[in-house]
C-alpha atoms as a PDB file:
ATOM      1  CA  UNK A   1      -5.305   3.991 -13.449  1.00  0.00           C
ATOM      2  CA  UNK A   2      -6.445   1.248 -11.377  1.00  0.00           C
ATOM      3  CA  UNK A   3      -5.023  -0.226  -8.756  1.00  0.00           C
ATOM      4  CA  UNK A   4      -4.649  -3.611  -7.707  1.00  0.00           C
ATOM      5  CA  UNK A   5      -2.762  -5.935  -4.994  1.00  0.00           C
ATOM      6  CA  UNK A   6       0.172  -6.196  -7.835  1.00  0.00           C
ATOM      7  CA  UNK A   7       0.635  -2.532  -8.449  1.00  0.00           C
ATOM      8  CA  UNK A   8       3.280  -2.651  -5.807  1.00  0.00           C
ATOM      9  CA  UNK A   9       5.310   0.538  -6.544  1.00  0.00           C
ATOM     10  CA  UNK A  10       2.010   2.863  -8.183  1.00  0.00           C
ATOM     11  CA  UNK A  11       0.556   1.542  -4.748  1.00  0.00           C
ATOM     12  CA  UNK A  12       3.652   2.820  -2.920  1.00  0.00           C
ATOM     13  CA  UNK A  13       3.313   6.218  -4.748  1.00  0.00           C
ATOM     14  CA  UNK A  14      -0.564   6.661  -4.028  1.00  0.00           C
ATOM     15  CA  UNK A  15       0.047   5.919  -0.058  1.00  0.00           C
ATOM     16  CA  UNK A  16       3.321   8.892  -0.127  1.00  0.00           C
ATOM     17  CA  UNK A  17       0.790  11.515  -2.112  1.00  0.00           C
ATOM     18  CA  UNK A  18      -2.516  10.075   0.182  1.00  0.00           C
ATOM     19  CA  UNK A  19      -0.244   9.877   3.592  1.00  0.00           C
ATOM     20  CA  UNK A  20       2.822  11.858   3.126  1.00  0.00           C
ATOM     21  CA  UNK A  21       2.981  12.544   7.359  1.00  0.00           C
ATOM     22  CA  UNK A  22       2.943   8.762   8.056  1.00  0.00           C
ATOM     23  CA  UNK A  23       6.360   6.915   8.221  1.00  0.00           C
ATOM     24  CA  UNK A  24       5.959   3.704   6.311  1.00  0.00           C
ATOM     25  CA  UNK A  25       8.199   1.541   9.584  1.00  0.00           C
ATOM     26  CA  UNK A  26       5.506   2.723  11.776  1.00  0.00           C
ATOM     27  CA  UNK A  27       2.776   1.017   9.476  1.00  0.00           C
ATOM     28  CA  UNK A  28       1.369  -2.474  10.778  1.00  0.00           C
ATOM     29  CA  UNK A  29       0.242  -4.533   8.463  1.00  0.00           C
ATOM     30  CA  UNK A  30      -3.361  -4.621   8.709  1.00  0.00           C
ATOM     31  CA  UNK A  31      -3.522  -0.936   8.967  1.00  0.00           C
ATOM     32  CA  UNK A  32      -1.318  -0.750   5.301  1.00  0.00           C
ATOM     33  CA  UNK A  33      -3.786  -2.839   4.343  1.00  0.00           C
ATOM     34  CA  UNK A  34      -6.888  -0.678   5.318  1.00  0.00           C
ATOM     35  CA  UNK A  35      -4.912   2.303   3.931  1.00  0.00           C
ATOM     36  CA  UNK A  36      -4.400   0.441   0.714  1.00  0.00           C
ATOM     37  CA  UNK A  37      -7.952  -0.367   0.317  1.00  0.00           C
ATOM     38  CA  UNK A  38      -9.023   2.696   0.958  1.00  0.00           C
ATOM     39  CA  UNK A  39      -7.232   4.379  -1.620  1.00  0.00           C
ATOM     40  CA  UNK A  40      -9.161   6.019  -4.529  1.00  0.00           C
ATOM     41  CA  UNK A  41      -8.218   3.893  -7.237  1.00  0.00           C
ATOM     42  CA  UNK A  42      -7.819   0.436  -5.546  1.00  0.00           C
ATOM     43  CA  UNK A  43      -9.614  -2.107  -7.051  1.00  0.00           C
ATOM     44  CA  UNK A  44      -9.506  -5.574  -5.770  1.00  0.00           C
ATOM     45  CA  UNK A  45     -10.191  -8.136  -3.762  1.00  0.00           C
ATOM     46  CA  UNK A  46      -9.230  -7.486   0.059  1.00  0.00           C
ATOM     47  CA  UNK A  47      -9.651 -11.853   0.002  1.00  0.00           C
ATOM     48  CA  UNK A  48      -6.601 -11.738  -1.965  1.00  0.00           C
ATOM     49  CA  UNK A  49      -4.129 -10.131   0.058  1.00  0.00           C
ATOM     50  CA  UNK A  50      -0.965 -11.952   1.667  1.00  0.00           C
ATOM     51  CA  UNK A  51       1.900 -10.742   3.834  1.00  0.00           C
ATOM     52  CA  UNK A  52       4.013 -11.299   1.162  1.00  0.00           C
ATOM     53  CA  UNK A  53       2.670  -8.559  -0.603  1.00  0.00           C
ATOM     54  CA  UNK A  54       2.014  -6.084   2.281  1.00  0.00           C
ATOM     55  CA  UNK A  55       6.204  -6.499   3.101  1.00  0.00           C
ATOM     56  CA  UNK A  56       6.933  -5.791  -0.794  1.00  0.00           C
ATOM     57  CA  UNK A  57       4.434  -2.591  -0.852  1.00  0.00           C
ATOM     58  CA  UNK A  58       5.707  -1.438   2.045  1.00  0.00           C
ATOM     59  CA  UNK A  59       9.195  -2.012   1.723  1.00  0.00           C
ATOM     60  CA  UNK A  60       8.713  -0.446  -1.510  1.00  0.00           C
ATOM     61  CA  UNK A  61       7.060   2.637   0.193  1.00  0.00           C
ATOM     62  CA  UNK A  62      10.288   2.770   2.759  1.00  0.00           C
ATOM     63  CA  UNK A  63      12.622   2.731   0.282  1.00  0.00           C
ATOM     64  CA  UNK A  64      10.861   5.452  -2.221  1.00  0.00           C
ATOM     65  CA  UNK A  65      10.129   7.807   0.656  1.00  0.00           C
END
C-alpha cells in the first residue's frame, strides 16, 4: 500500500512499527515530516505538506500509541 500525505492513520501505524522507541509529543514537526518521508511506502509530494496535516498525523500517532 502506498502512502500519501492523506493516509493519516496507515501513516500513524507505519511511524509506531518504523519508530516504536520515539514518543510522538517529543516529535517536531519538521522532523515528523522527514520521518514520514522517509518511510518505505510514502509516496508524495514533500511540496504538499501543511501543518495541518503534520498536527492530524501526529495527533493521530499520540492517540494510537
Amino acid at each position: 500500500m502506498t502512502l500519501s500525505w492523506d493516509s493519516t492513520y496507515a501513516i500513524a501505524v507505519a511511524l509506531m512499527e518504523q519508530h516504536p522507541h520515539l514518543d510522538p509529543a517529543d516529535v517536531g514537526l519538521n522532523q515528523l515530516a522527514q520521518l514520514i518521508e522517509s518511510l518505505p511506502n510514502f509516496d508524495d509530494d514533500p511540496g504538499l505538506v501543511t501543518e495541518r496535516i503534520l498536527t492530524d498525523i501526529q495527533i493521530t500517532w499520540f492517540e494510537e500509541k
